[in-house]
C-alpha atoms as a PDB file:
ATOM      1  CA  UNK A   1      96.429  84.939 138.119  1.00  0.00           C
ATOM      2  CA  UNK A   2      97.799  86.972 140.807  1.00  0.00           C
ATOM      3  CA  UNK A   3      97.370  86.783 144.606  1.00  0.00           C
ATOM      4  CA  UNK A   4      97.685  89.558 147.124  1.00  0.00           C
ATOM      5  CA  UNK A   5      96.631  90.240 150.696  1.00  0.00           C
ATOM      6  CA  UNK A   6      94.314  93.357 151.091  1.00  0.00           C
ATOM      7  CA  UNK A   7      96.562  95.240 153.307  1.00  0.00           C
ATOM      8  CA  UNK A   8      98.434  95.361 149.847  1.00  0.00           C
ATOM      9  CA  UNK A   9      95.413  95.700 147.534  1.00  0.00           C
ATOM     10  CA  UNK A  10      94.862  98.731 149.699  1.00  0.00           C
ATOM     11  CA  UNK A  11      98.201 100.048 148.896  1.00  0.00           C
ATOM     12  CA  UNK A  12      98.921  99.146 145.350  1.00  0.00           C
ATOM     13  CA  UNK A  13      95.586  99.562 144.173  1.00  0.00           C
ATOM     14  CA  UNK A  14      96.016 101.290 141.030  1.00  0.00           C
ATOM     15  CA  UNK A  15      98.741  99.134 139.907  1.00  0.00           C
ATOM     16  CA  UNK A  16      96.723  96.195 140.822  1.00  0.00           C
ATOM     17  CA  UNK A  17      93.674  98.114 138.411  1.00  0.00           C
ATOM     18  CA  UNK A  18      96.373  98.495 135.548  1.00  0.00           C
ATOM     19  CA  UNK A  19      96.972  94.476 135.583  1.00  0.00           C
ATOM     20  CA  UNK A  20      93.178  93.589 135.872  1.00  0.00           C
ATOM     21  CA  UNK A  21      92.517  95.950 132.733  1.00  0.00           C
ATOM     22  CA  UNK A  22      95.608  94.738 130.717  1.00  0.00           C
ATOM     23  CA  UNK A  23      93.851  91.205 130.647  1.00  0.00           C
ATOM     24  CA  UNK A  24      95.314  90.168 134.256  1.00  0.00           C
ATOM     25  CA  UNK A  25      92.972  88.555 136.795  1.00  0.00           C
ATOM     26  CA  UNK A  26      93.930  89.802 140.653  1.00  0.00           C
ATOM     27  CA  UNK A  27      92.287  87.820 144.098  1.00  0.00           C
ATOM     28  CA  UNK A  28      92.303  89.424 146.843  1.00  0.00           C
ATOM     29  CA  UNK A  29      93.169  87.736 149.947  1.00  0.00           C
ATOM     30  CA  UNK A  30      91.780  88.075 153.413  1.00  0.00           C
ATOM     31  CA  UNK A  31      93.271  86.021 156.056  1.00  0.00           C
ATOM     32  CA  UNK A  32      94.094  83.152 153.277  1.00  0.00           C
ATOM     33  CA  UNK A  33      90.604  83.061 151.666  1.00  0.00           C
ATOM     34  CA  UNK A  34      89.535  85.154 148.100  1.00  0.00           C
ATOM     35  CA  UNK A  35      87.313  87.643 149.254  1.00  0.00           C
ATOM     36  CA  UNK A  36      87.452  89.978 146.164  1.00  0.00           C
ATOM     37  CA  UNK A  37      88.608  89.280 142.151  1.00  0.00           C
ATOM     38  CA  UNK A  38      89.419  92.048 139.799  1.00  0.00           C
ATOM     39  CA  UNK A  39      89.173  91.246 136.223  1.00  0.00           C
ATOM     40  CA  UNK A  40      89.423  93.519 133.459  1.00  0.00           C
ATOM     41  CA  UNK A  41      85.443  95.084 132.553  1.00  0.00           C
ATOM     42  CA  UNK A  42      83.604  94.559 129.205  1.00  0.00           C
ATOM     43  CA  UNK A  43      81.561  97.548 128.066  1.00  0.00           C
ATOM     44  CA  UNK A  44      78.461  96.435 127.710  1.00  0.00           C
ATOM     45  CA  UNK A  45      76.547  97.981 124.125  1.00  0.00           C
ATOM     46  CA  UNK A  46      73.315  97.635 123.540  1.00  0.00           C
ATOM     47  CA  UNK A  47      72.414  97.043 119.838  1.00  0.00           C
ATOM     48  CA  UNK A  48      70.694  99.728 117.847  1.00  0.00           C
ATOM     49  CA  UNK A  49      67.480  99.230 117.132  1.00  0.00           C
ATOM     50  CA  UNK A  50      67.525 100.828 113.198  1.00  0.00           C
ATOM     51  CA  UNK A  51      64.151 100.393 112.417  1.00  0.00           C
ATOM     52  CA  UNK A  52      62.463 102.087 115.684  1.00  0.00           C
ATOM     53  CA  UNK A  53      65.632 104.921 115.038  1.00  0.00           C
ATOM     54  CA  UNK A  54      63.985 105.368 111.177  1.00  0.00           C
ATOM     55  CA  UNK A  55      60.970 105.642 112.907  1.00  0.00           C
ATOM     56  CA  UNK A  56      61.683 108.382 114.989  1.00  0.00           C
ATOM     57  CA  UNK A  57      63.761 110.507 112.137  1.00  0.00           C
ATOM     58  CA  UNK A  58      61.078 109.958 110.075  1.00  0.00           C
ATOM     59  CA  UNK A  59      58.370 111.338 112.462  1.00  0.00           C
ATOM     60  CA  UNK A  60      60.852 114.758 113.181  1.00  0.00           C
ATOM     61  CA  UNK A  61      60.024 118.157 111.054  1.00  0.00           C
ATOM     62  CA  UNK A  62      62.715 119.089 109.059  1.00  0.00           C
ATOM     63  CA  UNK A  63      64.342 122.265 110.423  1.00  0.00           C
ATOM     64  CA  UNK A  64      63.654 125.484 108.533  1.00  0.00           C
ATOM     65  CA  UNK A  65      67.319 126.460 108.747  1.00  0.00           C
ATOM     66  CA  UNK A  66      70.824 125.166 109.415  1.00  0.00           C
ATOM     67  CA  UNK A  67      72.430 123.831 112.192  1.00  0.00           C
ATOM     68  CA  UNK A  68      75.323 125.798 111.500  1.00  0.00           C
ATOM     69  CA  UNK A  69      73.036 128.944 111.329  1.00  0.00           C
ATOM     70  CA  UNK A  70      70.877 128.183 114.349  1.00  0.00           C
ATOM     71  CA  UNK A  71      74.240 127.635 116.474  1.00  0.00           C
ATOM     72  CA  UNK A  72      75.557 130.976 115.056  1.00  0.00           C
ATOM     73  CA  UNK A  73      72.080 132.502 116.522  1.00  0.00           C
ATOM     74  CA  UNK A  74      72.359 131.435 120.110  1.00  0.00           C
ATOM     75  CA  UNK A  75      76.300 132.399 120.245  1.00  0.00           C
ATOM     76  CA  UNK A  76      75.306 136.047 118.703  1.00  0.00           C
ATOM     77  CA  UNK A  77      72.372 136.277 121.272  1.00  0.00           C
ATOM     78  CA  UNK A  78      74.355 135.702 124.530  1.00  0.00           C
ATOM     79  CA  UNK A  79      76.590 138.105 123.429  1.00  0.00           C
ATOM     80  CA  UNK A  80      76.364 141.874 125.048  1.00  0.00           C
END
């Protein structure tokens, strides 16, 4: 773990960032005393629900044509 004063952490801030995501915890310091911690962030994921998903695909009407056609239709329409 690395220490630095905030005058510093004001002042090296990105490399300080680059540490903290590479697995390196950083305290900041204010007048001797940890006010601040950077520590490298965990994305959060929230887990699929499949079944309420199946649901919801299952409830949709099928399209009556393509997705490659009905993108084709919208570029040819904004065109002059």
């Amino acid at each position: 773990m690395q220490t630095v004063n905030l005058v510093e952490a004001k002042a090296h801030l990105s490399r300080l960032v680059d540490l903290a995501k590479d697995g390196e915890s950083v305290c900041i310091l204010r007048r001797g005393k940890v006010v601040a911690q950077l520590v490298k962030a965990e994305p959060v994921r929230k887990p699929i629900a499949v079944s309420a998903l199946r649901l919801l695909t299952n409830a949709m009407t099928p399209q009556k044509e393509s997705a490659a056609e009905t993108v084709r239709a919208m570029r040819d329409e904004a065109r002059y």
